[in-house]
C-alpha atoms as a PDB file:
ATOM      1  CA  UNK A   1       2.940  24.795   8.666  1.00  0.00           C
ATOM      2  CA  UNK A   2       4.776  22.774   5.914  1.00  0.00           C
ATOM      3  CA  UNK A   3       2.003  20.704   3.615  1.00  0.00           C
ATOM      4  CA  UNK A   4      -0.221  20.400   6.497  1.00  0.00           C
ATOM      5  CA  UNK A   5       1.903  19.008   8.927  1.00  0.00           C
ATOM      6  CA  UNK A   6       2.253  19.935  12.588  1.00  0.00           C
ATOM      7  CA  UNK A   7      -0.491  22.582  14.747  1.00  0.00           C
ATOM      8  CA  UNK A   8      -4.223  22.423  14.415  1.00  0.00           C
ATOM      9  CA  UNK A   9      -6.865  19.943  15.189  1.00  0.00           C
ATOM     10  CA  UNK A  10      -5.870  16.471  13.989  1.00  0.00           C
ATOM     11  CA  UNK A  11      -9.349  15.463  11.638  1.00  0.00           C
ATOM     12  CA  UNK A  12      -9.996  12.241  14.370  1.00  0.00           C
ATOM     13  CA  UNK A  13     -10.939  15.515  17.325  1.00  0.00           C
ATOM     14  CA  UNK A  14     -12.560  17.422  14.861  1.00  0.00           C
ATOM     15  CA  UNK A  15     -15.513  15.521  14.272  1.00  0.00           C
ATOM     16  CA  UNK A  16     -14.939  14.937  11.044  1.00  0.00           C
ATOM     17  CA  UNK A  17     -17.107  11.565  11.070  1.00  0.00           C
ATOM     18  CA  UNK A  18     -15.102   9.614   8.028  1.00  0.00           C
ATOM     19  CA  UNK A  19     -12.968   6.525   8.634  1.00  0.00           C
ATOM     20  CA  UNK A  20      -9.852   7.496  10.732  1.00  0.00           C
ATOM     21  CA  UNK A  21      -6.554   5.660   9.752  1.00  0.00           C
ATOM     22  CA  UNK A  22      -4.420   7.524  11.292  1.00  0.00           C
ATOM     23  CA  UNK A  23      -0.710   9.061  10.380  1.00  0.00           C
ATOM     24  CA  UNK A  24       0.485   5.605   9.936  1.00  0.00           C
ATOM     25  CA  UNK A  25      -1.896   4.601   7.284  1.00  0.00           C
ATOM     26  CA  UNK A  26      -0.657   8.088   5.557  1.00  0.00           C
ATOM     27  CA  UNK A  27       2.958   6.553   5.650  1.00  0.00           C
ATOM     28  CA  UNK A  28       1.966   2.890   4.392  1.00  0.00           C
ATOM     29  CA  UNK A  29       0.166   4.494   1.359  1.00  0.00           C
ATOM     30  CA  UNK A  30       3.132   6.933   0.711  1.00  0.00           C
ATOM     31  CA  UNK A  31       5.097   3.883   0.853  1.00  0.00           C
ATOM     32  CA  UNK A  32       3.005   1.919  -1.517  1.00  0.00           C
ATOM     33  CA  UNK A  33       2.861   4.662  -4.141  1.00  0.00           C
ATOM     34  CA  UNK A  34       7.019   4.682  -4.211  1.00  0.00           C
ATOM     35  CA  UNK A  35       6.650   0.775  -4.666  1.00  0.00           C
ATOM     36  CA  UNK A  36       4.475   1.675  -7.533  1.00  0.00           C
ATOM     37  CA  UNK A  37       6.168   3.693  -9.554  1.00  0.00           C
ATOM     38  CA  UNK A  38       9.510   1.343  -8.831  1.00  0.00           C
ATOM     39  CA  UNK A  39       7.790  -1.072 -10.724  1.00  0.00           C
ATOM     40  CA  UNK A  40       6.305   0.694 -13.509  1.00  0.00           C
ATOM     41  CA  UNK A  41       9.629   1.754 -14.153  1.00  0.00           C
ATOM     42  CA  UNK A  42      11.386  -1.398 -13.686  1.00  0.00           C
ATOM     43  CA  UNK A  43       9.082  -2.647 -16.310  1.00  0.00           C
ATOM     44  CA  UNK A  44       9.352  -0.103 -18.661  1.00  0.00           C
ATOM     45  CA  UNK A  45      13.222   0.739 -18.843  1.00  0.00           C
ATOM     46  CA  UNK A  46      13.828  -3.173 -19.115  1.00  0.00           C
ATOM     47  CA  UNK A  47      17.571  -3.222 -18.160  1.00  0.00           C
ATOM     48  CA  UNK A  48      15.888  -1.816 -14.846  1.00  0.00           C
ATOM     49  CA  UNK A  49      13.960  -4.853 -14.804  1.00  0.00           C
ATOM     50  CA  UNK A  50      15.448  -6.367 -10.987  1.00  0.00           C
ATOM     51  CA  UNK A  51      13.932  -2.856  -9.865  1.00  0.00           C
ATOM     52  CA  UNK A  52      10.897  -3.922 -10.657  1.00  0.00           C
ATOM     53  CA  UNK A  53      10.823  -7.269  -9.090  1.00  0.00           C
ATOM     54  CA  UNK A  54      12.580  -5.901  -5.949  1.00  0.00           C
ATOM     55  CA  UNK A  55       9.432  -3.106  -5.977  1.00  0.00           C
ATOM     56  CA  UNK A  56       6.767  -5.529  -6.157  1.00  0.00           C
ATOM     57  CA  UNK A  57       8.062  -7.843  -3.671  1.00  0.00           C
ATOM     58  CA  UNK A  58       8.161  -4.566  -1.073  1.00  0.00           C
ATOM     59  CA  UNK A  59       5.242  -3.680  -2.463  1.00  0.00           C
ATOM     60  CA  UNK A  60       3.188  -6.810  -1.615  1.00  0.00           C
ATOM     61  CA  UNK A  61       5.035  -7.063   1.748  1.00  0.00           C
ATOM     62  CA  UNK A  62       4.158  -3.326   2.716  1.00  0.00           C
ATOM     63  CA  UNK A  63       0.065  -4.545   1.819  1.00  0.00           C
ATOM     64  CA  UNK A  64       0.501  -6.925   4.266  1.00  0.00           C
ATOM     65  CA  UNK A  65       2.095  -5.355   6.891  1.00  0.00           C
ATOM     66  CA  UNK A  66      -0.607  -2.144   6.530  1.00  0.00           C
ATOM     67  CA  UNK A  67      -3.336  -4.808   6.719  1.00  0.00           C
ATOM     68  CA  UNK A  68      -1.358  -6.708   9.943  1.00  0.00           C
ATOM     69  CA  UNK A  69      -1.041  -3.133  11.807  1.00  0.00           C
ATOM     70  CA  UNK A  70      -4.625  -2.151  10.580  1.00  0.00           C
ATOM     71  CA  UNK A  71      -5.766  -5.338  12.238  1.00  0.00           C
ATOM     72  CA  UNK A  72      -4.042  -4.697  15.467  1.00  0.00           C
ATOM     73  CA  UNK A  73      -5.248  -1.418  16.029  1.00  0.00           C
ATOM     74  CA  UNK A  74      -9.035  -2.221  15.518  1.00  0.00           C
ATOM     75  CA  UNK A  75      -8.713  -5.088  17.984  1.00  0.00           C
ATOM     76  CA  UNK A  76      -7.367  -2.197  20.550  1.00  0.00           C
END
């Protein structure tokens, strides 16, 4: 088992009782962390400074698609 992944109970069977988000939500926060750090570099090196336009614009459109997928699974 690499980092977690792959055999065992998933934490939504186990009872675990918390909010469940799901591997998906996992993915989308992954994603938003790389967006992140994009921009704080963008901003900091500032010949790098399209990288950090180009990272907040993918960072703003991941938020929304996370909250558009969120929203279509709690209608299911």
């Amino acid at each position: 088992m690499l980092l977690g992944w792959g055999g065992g109970v998933p934490a939504a069977r186990a009872g675990g009782g918390g909010p469940i988000y799901g591997q998906h939500m996992n993915i989308i926060i992954g994603i938003l962390i790389v967006w992140a750090v994009l921009a704080v570099l963008g901003f900091v090196i500032k010949g790098l400074l399209w990288l950090a336009v180009i990272a907040l614009v993918l960072f703003a459109a991941t938020v929304l698609w996370g909250m558009l997928k969120r929203g279509a699974s709690s209608r299911s």
